[in-house]
Protein backbone atom coordinates (compact mmCIF):
# COMPACT_ATOMS: atom_id res chain seq x y z
CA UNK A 1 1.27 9.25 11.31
CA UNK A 2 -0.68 12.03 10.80
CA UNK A 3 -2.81 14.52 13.13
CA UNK A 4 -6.31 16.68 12.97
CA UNK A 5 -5.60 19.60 14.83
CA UNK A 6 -8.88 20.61 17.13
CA UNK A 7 -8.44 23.69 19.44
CA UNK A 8 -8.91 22.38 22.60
CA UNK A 9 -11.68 25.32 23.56
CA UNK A 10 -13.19 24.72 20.46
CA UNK A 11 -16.63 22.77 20.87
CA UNK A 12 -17.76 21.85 17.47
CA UNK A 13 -21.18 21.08 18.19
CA UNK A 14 -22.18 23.80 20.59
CA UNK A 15 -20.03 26.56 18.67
CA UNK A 16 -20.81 25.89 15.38
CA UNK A 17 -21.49 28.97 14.31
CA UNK A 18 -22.39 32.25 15.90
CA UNK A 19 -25.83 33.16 14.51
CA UNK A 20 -29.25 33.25 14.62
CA UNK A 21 -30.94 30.24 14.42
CA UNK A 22 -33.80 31.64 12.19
CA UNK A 23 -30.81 32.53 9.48
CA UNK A 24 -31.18 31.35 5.98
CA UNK A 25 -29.02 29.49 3.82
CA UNK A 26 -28.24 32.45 1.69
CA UNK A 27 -27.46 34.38 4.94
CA UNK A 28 -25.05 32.35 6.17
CA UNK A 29 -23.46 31.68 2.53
CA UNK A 30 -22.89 35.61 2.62
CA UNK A 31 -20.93 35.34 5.69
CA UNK A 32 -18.39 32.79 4.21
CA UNK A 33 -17.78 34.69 1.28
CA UNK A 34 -16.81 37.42 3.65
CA UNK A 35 -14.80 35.17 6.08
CA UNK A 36 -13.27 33.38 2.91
CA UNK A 37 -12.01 36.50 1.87
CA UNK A 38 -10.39 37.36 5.42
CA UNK A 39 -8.72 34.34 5.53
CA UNK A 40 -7.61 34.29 2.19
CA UNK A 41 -9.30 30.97 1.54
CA UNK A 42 -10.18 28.81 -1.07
CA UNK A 43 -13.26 26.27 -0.87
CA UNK A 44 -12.94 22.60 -2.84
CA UNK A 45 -15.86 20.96 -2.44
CA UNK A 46 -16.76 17.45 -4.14
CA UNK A 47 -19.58 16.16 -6.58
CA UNK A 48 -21.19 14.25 -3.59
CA UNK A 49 -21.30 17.17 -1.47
CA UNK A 50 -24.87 18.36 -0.50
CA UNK A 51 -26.35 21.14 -3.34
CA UNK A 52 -25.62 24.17 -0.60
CA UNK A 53 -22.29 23.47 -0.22
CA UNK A 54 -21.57 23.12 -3.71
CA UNK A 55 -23.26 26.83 -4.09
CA UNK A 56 -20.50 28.38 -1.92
CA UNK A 57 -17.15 26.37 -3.54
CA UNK A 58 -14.84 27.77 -5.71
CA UNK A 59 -14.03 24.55 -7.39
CA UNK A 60 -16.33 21.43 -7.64
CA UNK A 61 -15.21 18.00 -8.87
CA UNK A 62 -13.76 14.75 -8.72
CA UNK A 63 -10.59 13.65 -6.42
CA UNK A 64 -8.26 14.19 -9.14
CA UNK A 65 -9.81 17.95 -10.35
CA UNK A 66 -9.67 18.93 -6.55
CA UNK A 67 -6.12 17.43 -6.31
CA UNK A 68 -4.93 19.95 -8.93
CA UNK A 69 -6.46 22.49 -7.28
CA UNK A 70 -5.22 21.76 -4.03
CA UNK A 71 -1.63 21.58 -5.50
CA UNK A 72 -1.54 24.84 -7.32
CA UNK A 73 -3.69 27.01 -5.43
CA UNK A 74 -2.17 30.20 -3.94
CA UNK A 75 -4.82 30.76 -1.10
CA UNK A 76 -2.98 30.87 2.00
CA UNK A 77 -5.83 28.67 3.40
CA UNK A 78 -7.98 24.97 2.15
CA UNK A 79 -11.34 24.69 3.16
CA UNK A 80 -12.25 21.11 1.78
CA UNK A 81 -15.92 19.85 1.76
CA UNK A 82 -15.51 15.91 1.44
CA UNK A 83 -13.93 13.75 3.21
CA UNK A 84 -10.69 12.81 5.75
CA UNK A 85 -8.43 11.48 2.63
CA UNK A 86 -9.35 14.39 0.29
CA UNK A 87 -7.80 16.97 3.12
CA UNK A 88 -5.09 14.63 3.75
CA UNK A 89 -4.37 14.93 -0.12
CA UNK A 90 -4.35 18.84 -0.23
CA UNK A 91 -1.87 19.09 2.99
CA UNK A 92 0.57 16.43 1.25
CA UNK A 93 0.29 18.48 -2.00
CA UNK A 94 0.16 21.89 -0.15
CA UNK A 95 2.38 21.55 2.68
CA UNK A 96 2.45 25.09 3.31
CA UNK A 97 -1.15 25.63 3.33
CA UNK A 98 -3.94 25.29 6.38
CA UNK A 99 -5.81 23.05 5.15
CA UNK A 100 -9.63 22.55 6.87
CA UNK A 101 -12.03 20.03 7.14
CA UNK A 102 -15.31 21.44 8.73
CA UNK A 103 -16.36 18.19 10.00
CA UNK A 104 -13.79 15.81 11.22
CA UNK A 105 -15.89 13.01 11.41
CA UNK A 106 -16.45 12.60 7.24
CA UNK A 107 -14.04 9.80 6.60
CA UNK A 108 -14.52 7.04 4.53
CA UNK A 109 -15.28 3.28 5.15
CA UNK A 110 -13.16 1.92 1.76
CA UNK A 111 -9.69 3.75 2.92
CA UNK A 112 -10.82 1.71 6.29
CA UNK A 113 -10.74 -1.55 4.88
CA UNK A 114 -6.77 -1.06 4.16
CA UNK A 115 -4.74 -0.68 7.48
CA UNK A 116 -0.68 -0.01 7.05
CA UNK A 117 -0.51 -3.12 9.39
CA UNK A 118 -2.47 -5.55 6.78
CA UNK A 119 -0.80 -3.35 3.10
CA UNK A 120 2.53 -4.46 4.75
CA UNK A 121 1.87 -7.93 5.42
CA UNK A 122 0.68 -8.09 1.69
CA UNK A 123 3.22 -6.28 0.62
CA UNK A 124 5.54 -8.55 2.12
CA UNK A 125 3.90 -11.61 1.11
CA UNK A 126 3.74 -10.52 -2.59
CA UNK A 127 7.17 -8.78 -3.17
CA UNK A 128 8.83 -7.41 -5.14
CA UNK A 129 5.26 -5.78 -6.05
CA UNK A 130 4.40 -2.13 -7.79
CA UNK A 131 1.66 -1.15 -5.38
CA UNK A 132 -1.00 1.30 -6.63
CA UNK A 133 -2.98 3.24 -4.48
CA UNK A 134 -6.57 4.58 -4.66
CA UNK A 135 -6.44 8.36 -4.26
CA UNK A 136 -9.29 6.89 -1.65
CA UNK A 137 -6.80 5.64 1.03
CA UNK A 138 -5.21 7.35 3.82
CA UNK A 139 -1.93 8.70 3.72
CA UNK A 140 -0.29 6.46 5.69
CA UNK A 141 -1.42 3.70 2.87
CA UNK A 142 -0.14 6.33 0.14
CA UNK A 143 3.29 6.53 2.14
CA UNK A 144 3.68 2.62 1.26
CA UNK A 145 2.64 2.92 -2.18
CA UNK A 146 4.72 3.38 -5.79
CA UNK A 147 1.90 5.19 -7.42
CA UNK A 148 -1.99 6.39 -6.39
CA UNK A 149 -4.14 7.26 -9.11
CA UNK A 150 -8.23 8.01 -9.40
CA UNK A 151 -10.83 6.53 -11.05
CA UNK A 152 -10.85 9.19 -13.88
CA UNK A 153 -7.04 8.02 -14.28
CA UNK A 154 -6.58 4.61 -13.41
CA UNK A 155 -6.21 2.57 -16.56
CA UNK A 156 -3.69 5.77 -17.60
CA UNK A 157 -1.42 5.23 -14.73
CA UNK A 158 -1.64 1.18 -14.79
CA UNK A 159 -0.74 1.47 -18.15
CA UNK A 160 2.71 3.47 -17.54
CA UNK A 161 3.84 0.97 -14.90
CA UNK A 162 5.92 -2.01 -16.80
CA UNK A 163 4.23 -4.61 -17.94
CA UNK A 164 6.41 -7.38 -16.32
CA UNK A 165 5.27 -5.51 -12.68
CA UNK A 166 3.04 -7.12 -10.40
CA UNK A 167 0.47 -4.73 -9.12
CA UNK A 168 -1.12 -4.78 -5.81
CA UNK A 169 -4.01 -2.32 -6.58
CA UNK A 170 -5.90 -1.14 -3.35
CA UNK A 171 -8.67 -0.52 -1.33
CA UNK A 172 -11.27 -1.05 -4.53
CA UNK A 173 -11.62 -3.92 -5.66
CA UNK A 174 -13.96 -2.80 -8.63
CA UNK A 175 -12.35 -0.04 -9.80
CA UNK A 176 -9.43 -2.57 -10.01
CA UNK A 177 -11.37 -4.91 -11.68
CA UNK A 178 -12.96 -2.59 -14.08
CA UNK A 179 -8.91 -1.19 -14.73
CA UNK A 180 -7.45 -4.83 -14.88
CA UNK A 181 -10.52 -5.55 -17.87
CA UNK A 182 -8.91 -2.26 -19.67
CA UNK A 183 -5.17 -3.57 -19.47
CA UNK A 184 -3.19 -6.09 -20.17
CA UNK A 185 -1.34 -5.73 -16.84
CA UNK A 186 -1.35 -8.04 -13.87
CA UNK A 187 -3.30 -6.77 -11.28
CA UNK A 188 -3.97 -8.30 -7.61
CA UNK A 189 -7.35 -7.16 -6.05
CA UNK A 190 -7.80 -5.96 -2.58
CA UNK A 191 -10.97 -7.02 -0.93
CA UNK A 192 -12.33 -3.62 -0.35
CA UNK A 193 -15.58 -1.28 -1.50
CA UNK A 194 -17.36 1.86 -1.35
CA UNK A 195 -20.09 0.61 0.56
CA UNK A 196 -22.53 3.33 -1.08
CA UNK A 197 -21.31 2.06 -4.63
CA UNK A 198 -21.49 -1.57 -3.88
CA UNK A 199 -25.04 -1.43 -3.07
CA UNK A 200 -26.08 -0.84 -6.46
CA UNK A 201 -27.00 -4.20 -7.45
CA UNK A 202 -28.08 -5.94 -10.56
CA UNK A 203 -31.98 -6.29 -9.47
CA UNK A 204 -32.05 -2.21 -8.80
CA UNK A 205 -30.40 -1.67 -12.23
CA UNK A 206 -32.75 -3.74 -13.95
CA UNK A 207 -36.11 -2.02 -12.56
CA UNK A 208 -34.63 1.09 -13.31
CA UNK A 209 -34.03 0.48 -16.62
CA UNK A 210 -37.62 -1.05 -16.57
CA UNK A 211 -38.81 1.80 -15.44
CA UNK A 212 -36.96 4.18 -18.06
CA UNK A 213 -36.11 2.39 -20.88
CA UNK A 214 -35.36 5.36 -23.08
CA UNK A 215 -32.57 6.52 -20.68
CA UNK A 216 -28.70 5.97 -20.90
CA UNK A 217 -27.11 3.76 -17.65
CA UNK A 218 -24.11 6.28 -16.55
CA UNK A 219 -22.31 4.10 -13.79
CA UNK A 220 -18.93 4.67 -11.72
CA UNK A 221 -16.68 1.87 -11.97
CA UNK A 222 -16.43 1.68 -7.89
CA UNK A 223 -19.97 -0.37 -9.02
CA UNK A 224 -20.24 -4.16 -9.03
CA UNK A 225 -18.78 -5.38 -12.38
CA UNK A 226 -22.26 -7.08 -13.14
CA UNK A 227 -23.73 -3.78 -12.71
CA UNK A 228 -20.80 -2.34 -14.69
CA UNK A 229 -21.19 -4.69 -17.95
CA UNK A 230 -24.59 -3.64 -18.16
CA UNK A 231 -23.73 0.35 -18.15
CA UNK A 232 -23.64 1.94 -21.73
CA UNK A 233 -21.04 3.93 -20.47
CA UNK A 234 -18.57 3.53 -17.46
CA UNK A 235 -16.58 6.62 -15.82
CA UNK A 236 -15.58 9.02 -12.93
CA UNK A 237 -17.99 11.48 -11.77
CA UNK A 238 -16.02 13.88 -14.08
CA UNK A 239 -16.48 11.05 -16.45
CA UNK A 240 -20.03 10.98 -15.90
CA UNK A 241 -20.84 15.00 -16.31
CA UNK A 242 -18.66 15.26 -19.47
CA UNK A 243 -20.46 11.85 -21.37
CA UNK A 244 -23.47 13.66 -20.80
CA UNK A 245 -22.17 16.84 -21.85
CA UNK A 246 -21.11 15.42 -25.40
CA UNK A 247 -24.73 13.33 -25.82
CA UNK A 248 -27.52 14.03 -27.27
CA UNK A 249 -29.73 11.76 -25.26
CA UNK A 250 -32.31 13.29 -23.30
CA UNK A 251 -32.91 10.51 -20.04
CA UNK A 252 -30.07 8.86 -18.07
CA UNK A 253 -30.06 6.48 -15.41
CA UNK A 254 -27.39 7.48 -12.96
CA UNK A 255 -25.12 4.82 -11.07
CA UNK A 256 -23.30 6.78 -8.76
CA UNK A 257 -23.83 8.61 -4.98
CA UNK A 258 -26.99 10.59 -5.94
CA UNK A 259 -24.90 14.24 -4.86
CA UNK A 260 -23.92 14.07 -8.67
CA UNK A 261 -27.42 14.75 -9.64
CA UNK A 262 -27.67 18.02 -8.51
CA UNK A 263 -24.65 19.32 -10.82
CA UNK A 264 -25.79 17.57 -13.82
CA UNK A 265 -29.78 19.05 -13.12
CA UNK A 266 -27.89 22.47 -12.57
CA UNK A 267 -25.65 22.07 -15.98
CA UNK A 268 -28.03 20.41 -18.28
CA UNK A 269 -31.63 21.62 -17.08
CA UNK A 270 -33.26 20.34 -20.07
CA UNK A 271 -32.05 16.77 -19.60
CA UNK A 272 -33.29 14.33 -17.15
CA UNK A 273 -32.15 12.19 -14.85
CA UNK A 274 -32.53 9.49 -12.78
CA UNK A 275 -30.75 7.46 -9.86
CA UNK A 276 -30.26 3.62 -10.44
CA UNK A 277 -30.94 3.44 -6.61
CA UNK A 278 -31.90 5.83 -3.91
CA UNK A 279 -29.58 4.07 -1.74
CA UNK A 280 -26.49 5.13 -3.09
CA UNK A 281 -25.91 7.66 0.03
CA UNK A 282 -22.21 8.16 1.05
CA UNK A 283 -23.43 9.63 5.28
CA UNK A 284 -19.68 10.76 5.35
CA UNK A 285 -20.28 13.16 2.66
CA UNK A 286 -23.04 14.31 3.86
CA UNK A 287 -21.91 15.32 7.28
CA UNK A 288 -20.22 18.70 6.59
CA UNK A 289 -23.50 21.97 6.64
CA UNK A 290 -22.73 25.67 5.54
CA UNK A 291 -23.04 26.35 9.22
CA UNK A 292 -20.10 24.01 9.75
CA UNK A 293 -18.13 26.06 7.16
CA UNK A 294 -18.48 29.54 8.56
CA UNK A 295 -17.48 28.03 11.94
CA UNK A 296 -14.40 26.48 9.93
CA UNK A 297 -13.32 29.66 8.63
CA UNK A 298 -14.02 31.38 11.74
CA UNK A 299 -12.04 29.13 13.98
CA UNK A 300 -9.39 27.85 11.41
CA UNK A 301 -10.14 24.60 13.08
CA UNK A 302 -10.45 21.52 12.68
CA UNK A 303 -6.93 21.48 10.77
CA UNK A 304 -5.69 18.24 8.81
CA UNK A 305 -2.09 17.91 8.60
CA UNK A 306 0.12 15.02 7.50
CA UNK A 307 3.48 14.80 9.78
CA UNK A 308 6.61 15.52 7.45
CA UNK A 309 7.96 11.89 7.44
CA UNK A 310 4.37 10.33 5.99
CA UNK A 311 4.04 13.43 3.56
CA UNK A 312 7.41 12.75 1.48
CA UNK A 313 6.36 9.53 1.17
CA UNK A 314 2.98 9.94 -0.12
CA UNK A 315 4.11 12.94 -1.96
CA UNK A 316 6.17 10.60 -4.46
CA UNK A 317 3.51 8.36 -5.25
CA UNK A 318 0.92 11.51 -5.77
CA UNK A 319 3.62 13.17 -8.20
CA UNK A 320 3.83 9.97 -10.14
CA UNK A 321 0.24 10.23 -10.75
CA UNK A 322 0.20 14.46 -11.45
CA UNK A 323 2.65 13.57 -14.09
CA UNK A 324 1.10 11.30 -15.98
CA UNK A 325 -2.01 13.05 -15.75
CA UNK A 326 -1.68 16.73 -15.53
């Protein structure tokens, strides 16, 4: 359905990157600027990424900001820091591109928990059904789906699909219950979760409000909806940066993968913040290293690229979503 391309001489642990070993992190973020530039690449790199990575990107955001990115970009190449779905979404959107991920290994366990095999039997079993994908799904998952959307967009694209439509909204079953809350629309829930967003539970946002009771709870709505109904304000991690961006309060409590802190510490240094739970650790996103980068650029490998057939497919329901929201 769709293919990572891996040189087979290409040894990603043992070539990572052909260095010292005593080289710094500013070092070795010199040497991708000058291999970006040889390659004529561009580096998207998400909120949860580690700080480092972040430091070399061109662009840092949310799915959907990297999406637009990825789709009008003129670089010839995509080096994506996140995870297998977000350099699935760049190839369907940029066909034409080479599109790398430095570590092939970052997926993510929520697109798991929807298979084609099990979205068809549902599909079947429910139709005639408008399903909605979670920009957090694989491309195989988009190719059966109407629309996708992201959590900065969902109630906006739920609320352009007819009301009359059943909608079988997948993998998250919290951001669809969060969007279903915001719309009048009727919505069927998937049973899966970001594991690192699901572990947030009421308890942990209790003693952290306990703890910091002058702060403002900031939550993603990937978080359980108990956790959610006790946020004062609910959003993407774009969301998240631009609420604080427009307040005046000083302390917030932060419900989302703790990579989002270091942008908002970088952005707003007089503010402060705090996580609702050190546990909130997505491993995928953590698996990619500057030293994995250079070697990406170096190598152009490992490549992501969606086969032509699964593309179209997933193409339509992505451009459904770019046109509400662009």
């Amino acid at each position: 359905m769709y293919y990572f391309h891996k040189d087979n001489h290409y040894n990603q642990e043992k070539n990572v990157i052909k260095v010292k070993k005593k080289q710094t992190n500013k070092e070795i973020s010199e040497q991708i600027k000058i291999w970006k530039k040889k390659r004529d690449a561009v580096i998207l790199a998400h909120v949860y990424q580690p700080g480092e990575i972040q430091d070399v990107a061109d662009f840092i955001g949310d799915s959907l900001f990297l999406s637009k990115q990825a789709a009008i970009t003129k670089s010839k190449v995509i080096l994506f820091c996140g995870v297998q779905f977000m350099a699935e979404t760049a190839s369907i959107l940029s066909p034409d591109k080479i599109v790398l991920l430095p570590d092939i290994d970052a997926g993510c366990p929520m697109a798991d928990m929807a298979s084609v095999k099990d979205v068809k039997l549902k599909i079947k079993e429910l139709q005639p059904v408008t399903v909605l994908s979670y920009v957090n799904s694989y491309a195989s998952v988009k190719a059966l789906s109407d629309y996708c959307c992201t959590s900065a967009n969902a109630v906006e694209v739920v609320q352009s699909i007819p009301k009359d439509k059943k909608i079988l909204f997948l993998p998250d079953k919290n951001l669809a219950r969060f969007t279903a809350k915001k719309t009048d629309k009727n919505i069927i829930l998937w049973k899966g979760y970001c594991p690192a967003h699901n572990l947030l539970t009421k308890e942990d946002t209790l003693e952290a409000i306990n703890h910091h009771p002058n702060a403002l709870l900031l939550v993603h709505p990937e978080c359980p909806l108990e956790v959610c109904e006790m946020a004062d304000y609910i959003g993407s991690t774009k969301g998240i940066l631009d609420f604080v961006k427009n307040n005046s309060a000083q302390e917030y409590i932060i419900g989302t993968e703790i990579g989002i802190l270091y942008p908002l510490k970088k952005q707003f240094p007089s503010k402060i913040f705090y996580p609702a739970s050190n546990k909130m650790i997505c491993k995928d996103m953590k698996l990619i290293s500057l030293e994995k980068i250079l070697s990406s650029l170096q190598y152009l490998t490992p490549q992501v690229k969606v086969e032509e057939n699964i593309r179209k497919n997933a193409m339509t329901a992505l451009s459904r979503m770019m046109d509400i929201t662009m």
